[in-house]
Protein backbone atom coordinates (compact mmCIF):
# COMPACT_ATOMS: atom_id res chain seq x y z
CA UNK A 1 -8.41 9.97 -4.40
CA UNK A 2 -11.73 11.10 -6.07
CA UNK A 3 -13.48 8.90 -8.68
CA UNK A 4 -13.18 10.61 -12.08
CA UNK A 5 -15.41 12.83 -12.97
CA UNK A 6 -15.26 11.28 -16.46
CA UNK A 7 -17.12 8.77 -15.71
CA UNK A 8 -20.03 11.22 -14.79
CA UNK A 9 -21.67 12.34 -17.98
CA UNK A 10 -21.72 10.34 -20.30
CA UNK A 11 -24.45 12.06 -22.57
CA UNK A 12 -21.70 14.74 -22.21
CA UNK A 13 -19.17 12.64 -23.64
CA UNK A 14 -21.38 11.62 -26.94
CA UNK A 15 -22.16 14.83 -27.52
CA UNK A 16 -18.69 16.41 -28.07
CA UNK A 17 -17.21 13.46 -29.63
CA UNK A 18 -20.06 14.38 -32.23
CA UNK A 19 -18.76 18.36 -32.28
CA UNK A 20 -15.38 20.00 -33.93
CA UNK A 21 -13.68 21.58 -30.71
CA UNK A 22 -15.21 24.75 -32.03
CA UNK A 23 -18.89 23.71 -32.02
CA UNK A 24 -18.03 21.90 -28.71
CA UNK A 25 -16.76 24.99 -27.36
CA UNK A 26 -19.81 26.84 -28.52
CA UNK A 27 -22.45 24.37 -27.29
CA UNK A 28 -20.86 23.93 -23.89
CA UNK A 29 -21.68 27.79 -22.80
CA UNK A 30 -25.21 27.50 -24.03
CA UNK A 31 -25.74 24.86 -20.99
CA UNK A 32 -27.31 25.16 -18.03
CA UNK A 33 -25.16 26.41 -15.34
CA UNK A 34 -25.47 22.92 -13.56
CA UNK A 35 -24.97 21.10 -15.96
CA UNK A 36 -21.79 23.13 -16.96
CA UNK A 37 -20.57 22.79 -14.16
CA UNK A 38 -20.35 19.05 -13.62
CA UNK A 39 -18.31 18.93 -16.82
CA UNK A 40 -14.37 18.68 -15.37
CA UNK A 41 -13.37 19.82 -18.58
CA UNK A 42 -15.40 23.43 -18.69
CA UNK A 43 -13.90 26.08 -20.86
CA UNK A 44 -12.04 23.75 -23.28
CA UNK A 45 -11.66 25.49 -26.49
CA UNK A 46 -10.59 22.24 -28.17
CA UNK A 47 -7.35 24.52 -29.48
CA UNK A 48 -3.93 22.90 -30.82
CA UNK A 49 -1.25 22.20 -28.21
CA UNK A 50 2.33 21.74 -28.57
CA UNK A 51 4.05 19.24 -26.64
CA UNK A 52 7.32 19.15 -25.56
CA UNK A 53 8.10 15.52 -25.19
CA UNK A 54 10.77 13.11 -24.37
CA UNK A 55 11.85 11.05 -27.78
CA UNK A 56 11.08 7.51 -27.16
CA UNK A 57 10.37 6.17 -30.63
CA UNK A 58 7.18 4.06 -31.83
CA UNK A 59 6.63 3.39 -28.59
CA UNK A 60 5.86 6.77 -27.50
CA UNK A 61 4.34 7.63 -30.69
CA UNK A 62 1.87 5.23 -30.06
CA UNK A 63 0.94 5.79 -26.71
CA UNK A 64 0.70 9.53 -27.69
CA UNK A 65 -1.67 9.01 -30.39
CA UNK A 66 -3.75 7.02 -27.56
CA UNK A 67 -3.31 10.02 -25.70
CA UNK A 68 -4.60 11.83 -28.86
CA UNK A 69 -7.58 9.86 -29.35
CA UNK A 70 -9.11 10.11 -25.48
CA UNK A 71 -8.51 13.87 -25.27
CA UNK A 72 -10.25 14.33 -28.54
CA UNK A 73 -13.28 12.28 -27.21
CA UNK A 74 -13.48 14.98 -24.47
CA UNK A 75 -13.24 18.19 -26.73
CA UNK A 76 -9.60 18.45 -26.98
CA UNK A 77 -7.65 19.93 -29.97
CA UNK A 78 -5.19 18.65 -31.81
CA UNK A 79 -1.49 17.81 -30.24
CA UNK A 80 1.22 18.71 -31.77
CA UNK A 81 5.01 17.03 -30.43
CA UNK A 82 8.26 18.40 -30.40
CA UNK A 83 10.45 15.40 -29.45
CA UNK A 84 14.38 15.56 -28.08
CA UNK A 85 16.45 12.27 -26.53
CA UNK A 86 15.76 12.03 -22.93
CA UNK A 87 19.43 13.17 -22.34
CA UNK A 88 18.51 16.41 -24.05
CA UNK A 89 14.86 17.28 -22.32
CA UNK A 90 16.31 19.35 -19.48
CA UNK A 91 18.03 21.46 -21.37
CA UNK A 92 15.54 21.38 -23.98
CA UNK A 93 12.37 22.83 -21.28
CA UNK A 94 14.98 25.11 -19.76
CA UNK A 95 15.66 26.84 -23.20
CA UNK A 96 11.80 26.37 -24.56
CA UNK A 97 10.54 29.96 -24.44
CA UNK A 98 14.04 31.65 -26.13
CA UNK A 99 13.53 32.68 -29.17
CA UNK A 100 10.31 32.84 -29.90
CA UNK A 101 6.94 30.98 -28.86
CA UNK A 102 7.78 27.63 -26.95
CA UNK A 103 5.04 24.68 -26.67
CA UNK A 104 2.59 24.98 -24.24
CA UNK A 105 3.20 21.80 -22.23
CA UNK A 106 6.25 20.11 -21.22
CA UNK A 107 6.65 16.79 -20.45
CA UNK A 108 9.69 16.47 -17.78
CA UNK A 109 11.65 13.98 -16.13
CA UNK A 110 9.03 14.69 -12.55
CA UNK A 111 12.40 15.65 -10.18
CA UNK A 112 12.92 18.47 -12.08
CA UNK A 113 9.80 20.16 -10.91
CA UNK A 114 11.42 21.89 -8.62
CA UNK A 115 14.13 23.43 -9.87
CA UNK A 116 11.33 24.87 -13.69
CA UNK A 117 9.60 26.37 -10.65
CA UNK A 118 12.42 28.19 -9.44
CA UNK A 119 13.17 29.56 -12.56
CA UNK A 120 9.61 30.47 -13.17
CA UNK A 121 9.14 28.35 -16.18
CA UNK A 122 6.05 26.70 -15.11
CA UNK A 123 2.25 27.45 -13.80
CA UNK A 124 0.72 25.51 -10.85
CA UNK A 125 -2.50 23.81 -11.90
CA UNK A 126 -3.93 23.64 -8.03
CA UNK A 127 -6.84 25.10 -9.17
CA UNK A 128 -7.40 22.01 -11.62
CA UNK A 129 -7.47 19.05 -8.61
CA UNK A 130 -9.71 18.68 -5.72
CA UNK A 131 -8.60 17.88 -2.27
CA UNK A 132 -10.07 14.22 -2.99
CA UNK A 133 -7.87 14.30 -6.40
CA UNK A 134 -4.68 14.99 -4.82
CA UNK A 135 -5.47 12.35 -1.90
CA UNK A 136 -5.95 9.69 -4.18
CA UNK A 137 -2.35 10.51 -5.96
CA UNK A 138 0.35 7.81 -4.54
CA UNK A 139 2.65 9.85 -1.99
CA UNK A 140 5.43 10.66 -4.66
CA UNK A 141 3.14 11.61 -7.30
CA UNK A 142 1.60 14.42 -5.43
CA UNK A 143 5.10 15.55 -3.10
CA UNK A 144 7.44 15.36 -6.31
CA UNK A 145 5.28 18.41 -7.80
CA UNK A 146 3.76 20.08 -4.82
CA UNK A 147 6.21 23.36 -3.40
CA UNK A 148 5.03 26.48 -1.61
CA UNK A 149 1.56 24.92 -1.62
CA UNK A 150 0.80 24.71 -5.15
CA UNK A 151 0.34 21.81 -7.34
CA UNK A 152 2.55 21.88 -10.39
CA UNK A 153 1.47 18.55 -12.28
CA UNK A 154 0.94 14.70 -12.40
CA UNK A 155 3.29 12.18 -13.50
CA UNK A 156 2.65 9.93 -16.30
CA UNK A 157 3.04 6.34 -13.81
CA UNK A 158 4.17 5.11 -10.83
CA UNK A 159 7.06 2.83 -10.73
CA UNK A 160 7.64 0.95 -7.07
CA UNK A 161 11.17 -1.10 -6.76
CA UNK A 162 11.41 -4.91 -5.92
CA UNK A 163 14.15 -7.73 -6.66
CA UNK A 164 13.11 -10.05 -9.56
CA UNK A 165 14.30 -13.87 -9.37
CA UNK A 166 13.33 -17.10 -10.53
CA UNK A 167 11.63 -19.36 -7.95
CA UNK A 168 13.06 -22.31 -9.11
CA UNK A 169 16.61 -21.06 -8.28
CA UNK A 170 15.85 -20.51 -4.81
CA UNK A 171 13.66 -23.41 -4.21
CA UNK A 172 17.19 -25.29 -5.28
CA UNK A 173 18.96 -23.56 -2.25
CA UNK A 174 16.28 -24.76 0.06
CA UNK A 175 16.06 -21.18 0.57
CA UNK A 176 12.51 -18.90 1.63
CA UNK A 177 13.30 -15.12 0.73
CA UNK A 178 10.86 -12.27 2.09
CA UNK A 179 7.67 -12.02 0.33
CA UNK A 180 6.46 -8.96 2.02
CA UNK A 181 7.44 -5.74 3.48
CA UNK A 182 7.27 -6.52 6.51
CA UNK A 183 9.45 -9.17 6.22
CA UNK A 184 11.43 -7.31 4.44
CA UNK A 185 16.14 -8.19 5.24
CA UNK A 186 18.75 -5.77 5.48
CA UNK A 187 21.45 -6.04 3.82
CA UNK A 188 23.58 -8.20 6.17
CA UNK A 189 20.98 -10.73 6.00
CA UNK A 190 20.94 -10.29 1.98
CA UNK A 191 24.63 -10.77 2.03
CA UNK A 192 24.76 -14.62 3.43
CA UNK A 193 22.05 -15.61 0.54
CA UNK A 194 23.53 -13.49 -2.11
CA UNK A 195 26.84 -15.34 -1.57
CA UNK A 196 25.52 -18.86 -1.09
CA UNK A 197 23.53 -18.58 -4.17
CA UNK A 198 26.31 -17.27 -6.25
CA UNK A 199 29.36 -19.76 -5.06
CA UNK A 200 26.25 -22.72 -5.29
CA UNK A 201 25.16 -21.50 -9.23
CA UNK A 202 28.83 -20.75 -10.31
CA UNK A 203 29.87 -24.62 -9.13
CA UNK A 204 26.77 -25.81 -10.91
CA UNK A 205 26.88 -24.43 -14.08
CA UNK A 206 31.07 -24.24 -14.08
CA UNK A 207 30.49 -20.48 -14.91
CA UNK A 208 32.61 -17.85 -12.89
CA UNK A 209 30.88 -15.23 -14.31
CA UNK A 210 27.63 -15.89 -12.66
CA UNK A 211 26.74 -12.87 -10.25
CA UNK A 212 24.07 -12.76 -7.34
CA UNK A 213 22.89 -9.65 -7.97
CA UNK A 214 22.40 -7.09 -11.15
CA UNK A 215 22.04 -3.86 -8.72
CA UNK A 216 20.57 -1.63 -11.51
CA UNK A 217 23.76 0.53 -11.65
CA UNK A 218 25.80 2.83 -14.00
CA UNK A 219 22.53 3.79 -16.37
CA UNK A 220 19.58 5.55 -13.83
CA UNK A 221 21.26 8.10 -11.87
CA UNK A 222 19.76 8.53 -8.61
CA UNK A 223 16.94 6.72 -8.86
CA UNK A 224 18.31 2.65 -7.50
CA UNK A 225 21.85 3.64 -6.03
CA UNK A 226 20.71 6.78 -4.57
CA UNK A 227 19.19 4.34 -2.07
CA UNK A 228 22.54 3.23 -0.87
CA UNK A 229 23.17 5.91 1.33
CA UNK A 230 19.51 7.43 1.88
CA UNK A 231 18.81 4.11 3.73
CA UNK A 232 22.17 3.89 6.04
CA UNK A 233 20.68 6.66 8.21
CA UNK A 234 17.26 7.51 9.86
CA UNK A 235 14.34 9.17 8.23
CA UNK A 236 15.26 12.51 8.33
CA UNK A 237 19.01 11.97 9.42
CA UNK A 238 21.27 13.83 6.53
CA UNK A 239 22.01 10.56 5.08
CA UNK A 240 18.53 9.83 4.29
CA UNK A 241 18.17 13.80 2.99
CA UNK A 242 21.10 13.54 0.76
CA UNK A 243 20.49 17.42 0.68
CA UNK A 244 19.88 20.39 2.71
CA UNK A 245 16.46 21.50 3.22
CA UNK A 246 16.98 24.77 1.80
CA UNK A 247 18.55 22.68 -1.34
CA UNK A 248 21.78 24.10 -1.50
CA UNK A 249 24.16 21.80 0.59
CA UNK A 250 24.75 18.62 0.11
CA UNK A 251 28.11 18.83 2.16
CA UNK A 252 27.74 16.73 5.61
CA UNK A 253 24.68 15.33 3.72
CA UNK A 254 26.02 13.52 1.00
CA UNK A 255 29.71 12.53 3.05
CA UNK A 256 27.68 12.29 6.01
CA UNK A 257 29.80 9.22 8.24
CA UNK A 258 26.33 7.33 7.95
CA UNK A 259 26.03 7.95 4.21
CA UNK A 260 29.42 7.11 3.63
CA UNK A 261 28.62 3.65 5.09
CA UNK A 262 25.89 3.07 2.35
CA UNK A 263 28.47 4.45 -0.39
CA UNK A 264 31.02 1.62 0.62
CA UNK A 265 28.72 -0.74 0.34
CA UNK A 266 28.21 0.28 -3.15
CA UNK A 267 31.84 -0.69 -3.93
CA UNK A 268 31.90 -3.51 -1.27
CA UNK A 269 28.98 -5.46 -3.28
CA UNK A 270 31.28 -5.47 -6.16
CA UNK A 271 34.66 -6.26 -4.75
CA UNK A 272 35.33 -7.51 -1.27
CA UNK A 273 31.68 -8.82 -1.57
CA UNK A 274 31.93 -9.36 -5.42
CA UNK A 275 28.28 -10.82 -5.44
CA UNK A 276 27.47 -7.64 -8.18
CA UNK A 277 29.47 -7.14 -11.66
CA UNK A 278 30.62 -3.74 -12.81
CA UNK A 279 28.59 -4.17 -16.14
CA UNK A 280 25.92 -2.10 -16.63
CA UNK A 281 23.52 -4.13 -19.18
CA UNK A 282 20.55 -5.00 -17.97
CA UNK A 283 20.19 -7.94 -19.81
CA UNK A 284 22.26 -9.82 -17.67
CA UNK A 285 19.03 -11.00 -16.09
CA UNK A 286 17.10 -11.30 -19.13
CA UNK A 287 20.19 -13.92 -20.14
CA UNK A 288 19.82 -16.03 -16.80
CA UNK A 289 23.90 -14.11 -15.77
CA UNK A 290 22.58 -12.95 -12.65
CA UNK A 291 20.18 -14.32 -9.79
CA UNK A 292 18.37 -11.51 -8.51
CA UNK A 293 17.76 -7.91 -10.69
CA UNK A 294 16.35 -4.66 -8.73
CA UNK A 295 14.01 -3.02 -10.72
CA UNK A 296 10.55 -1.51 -11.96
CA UNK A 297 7.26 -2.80 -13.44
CA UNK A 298 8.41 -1.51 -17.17
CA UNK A 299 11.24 -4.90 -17.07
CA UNK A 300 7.89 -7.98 -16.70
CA UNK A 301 7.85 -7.59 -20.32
CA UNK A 302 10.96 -8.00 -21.15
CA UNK A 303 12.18 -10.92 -18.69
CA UNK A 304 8.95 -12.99 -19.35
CA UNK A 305 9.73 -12.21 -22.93
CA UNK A 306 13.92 -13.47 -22.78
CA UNK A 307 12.59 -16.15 -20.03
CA UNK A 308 9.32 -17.99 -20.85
CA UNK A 309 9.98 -20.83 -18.29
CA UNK A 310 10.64 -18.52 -15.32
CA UNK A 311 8.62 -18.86 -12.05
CA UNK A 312 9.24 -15.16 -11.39
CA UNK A 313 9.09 -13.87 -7.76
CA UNK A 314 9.49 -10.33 -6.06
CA UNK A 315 11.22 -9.40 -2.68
CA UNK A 316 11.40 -6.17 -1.11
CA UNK A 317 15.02 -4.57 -1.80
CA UNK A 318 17.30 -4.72 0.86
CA UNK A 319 18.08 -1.84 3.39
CA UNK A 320 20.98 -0.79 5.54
CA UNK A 321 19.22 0.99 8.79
CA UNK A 322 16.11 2.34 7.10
CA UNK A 323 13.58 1.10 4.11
CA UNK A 324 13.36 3.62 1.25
CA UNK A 325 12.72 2.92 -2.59
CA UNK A 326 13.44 6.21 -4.99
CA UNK A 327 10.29 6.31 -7.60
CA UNK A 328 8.38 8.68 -9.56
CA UNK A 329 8.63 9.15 -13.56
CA UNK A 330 7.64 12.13 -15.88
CA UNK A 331 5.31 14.97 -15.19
CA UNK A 332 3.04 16.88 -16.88
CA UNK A 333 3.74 20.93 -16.83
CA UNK A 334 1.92 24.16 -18.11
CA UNK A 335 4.84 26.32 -19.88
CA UNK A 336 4.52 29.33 -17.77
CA UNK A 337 4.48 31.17 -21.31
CA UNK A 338 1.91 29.55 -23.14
CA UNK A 339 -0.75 31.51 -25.07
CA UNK A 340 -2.98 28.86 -24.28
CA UNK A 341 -3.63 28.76 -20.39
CA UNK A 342 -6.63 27.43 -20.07
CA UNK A 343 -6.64 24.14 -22.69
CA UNK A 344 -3.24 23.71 -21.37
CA UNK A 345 -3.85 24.00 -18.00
CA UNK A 346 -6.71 21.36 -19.16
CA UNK A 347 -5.29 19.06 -20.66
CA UNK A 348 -2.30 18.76 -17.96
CA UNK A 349 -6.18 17.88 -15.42
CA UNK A 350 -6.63 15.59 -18.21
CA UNK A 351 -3.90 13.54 -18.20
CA UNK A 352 -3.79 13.30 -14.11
CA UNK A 353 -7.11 11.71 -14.17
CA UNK A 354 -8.24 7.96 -14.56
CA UNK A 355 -9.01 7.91 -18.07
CA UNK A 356 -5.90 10.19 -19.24
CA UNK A 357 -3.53 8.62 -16.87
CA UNK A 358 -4.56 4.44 -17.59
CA UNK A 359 -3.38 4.93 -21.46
CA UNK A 360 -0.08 5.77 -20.24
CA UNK A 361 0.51 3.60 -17.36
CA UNK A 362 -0.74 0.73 -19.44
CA UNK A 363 1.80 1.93 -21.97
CA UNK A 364 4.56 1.17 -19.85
CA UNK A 365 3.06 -1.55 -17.90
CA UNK A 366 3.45 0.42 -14.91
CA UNK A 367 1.15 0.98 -11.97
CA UNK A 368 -1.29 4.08 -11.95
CA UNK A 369 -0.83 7.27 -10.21
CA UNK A 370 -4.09 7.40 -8.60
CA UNK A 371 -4.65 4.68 -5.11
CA UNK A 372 -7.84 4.10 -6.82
CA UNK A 373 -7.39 2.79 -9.90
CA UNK A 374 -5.19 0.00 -9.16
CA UNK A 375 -8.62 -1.71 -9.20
CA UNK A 376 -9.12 -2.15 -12.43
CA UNK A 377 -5.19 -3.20 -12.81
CA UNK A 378 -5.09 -6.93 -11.31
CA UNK A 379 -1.48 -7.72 -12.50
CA UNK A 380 -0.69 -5.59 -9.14
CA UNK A 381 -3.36 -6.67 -6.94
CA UNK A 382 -1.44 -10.16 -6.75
CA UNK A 383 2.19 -11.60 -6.44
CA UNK A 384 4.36 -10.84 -7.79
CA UNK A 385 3.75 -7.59 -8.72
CA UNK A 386 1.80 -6.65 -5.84
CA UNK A 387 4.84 -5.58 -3.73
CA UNK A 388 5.51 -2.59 -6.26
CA UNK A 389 2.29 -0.97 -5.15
CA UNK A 390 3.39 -1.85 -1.52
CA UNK A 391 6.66 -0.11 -2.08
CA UNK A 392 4.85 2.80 -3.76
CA UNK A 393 2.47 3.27 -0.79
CA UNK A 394 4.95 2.48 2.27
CA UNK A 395 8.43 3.10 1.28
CA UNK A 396 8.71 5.29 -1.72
CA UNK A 397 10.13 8.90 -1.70
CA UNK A 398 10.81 11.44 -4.29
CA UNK A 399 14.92 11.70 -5.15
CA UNK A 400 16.07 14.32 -3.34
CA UNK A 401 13.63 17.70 -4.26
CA UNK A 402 15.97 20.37 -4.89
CA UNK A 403 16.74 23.20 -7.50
CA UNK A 404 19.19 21.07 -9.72
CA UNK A 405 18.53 18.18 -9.12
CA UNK A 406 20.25 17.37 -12.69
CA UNK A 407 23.39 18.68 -12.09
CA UNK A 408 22.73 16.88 -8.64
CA UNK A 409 22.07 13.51 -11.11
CA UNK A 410 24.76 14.17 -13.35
CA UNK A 411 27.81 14.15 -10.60
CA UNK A 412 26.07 11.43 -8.79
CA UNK A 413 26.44 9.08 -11.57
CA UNK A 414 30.21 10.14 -12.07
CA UNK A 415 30.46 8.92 -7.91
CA UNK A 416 29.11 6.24 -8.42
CA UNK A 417 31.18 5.46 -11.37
CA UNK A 418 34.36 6.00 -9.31
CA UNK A 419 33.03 4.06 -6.26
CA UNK A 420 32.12 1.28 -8.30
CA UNK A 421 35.92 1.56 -9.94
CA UNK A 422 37.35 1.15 -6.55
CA UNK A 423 38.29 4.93 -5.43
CA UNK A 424 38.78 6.25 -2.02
CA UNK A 425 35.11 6.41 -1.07
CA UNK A 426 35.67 9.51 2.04
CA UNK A 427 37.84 11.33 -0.62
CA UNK A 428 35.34 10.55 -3.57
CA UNK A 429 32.36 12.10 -1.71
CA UNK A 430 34.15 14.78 0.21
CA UNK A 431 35.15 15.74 -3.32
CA UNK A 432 31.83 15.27 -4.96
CA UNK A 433 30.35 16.87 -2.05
CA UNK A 434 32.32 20.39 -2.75
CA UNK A 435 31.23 20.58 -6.57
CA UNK A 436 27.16 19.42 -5.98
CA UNK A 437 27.15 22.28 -3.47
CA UNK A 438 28.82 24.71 -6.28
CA UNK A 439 26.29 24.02 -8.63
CA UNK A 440 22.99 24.04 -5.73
CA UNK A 441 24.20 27.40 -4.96
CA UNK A 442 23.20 28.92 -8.53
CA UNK A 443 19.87 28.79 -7.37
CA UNK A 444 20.33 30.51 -3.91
């Protein structure tokens, strides 16, 4: 990826955070054509944006007024934020320009992408990244929003999947667990240490209740058990698609025979393995109830926080036949509508560059979304959360990129739900199958 041009003029910089966006505005055209030119953000008009965010409470509100802060430094106009509950943000962008003006950028759970460009919600921003700017994006940033050629926006981080564990409770076991990718086990080999830890803990403590593994089920969608199946067949197989190409099948996809063997596993790892528990609080982990936990950067915080005296430790998740992570989080999108273009269009460059991007991924302790700024972030230059950027970078794929992919989500989680109950698995997906391809094929 290319180094930011933020870093480039500095002079530049002091001078507008001296101007209102109007006088900034104003001096910018009376530059030399050069000059004007090396500034990435030529053209702002420093005018008000509306923001159509996701609700996350202080903690958002405080990253946003980060957010606030740098863009202002660089000319930019006041935001404005219209916030909904993360449950209500689809429908919330998909209903934005009814009824009068709607805000002028959205910011959207990133596998949607897709399906606001189908219905023509959204404006590409290709023109607002170089070559070297979309090289240095991590593979799912720049694939989760790039269709028909065009670029449609950043995300906000990165994300990566691992299993968490204490060191200590391994090191009890006599046991050595892979460290790297390419060490990475498959799930048979998982299996025989997820069961000796388990029956060796619950004697131990004289606690029944103690689980192997807290899966990351029941609360994400897609995004961990979506790699059940994906992995049980070859890249490119329709088990690993999930989906048609053309988005609108996910019949001998999704109840493919080899996806079907990573959807049994899903209810095998709970009953006839029963090294996983049906409950679906994370904070089984945080509460030392479970000896491994797949998931994401965001949860350091919070384990170091429930577990001082953990020696934590990452290994790559397990796999059935072929290695894939799900990752990706929100992206930044240009309302189609907007009055604004151009400082929307801007600030949307803005936030997919170094400077924009670092107050957000620091905000949720995630990694970047550009290769070259993991530089300056040494908590994932080193174990253990090094293997998230490894996973990024070699195994990571968006969830399946497809014109509603939330109605795609939202039946998902109800399989799952009935796998994990103890349902037919063939019947449950050849069922599940039928209605996912009912809703796909409102946007044929």
């Amino acid at each position: 990826m290319t180094r930011s041009a933020l870093h480039a003029e500095p002079n530049r910089r002091d001078l507008l955070k001296g101007l209102s966006a109007g006088v900034a505005a104003a001096a910018l055209g009376g530059l030399s054509p050069a000059f004007a030119q090396s500034n990435p953000y030529a053209g702002l008009k420093g005018e008000p944006l509306e923001l159509l965010i996701w609700d996350g409470g202080a903690f958002v509100d405080n990253m946003m007024a980060s957010v606030q802060a740098k863009w202002s430094a660089v000319g930019g106009g006041t935001l404005k934020f219209r916030k909904v509950p993360f449950g209500d943000l689809d429908r919330a962008v998909r209903s934005a320009n009814q009824g009068g003006a709607g805000p002028d950028v959205f910011l959207a759970n990133a596998p949607n992408v897709i399906t606001y460009k189908k219905l023509g919600l959204i404006e590409p921003v290709t023109d607002m990244f170089s070559k070297e700017d979309l090289e240095d994006f991590f593979p799912t940033v720049r694939l989760g929003s790039e269709i028909d050629g065009e670029f449609y926006g950043p995300s906000t981080n990165e994300n990566g999947q691992a299993l968490y564990y204490d060191r200590q409770l391994t090191d009890r076991y006599g046991i050595k667990l892979p460290e790297t990718l390419a060490d990475a086990w498959t799930w048979d080999e998982w299996l025989r240490v997820f069961k000796e830890i388990q029956a060796g803990e619950r004697k131990r403590r004289g606690n029944e209740q103690f689980f192997a593994l807290y899966p990351n089920m029941g609360n994400t969608g897609l995004f961990f058990s979506g790699i059940f199946p994906r992995s049980a067949g070859g890249k490119g197989s329709n088990a690993w698609k999930m989906v048609s190409d053309d988005g609108l099948k996910s019949s001998g996809y999704l109840n493919s025979a080899e996806a079907l063997q990573g959807l049994q596993l899903i209810q095998d790892i709970h009953h006839k393995h029963a090294i996983a528990p049906v409950s679906t609080q994370k904070d089984m982990f945080y509460n030392d109830q479970v000896a491994f936990f797949c998931g994401v950067p965001l949860y350091l915080a919070p384990i170091k926080k429930a577990r001082p005296d953990i020696d934590l430790a990452t290994a790559p998740v397990p796999f059935i036949k072929t290695p894939i992570i799900h990752t990706g989080s929100f992206a930044w999108l240009v309302n189609r509508q907007t009055a604004k273009m151009g400082d929307a269009k801007l600030f949307v460059k803005f936030m997919g560059s170094p400077e924009g991007n670092d107050v957000v991924a620091r905000g949720w302790t995630s990694p970047p979304i550009r290769k070259s700024m993991v530089a300056d972030r040494p908590e994932f230059k080193t174990k253990p959360m090094a293997l998230f950027i490894d996973s990024i970078t070699e195994w990571s794929v968006p969830r399946p990129k497809v014109p509603g992919f939330s109605e795609l989500d939202t039946m998902w989680s109800r399989l799952e739900a009935d796998i994990v109950s103890g349902g037919d698995v063939k019947a449950l997906a050849d069922d599940a199958a039928r209605r996912i391809d009912a809703q796909l094929r409102r946007y044929a």
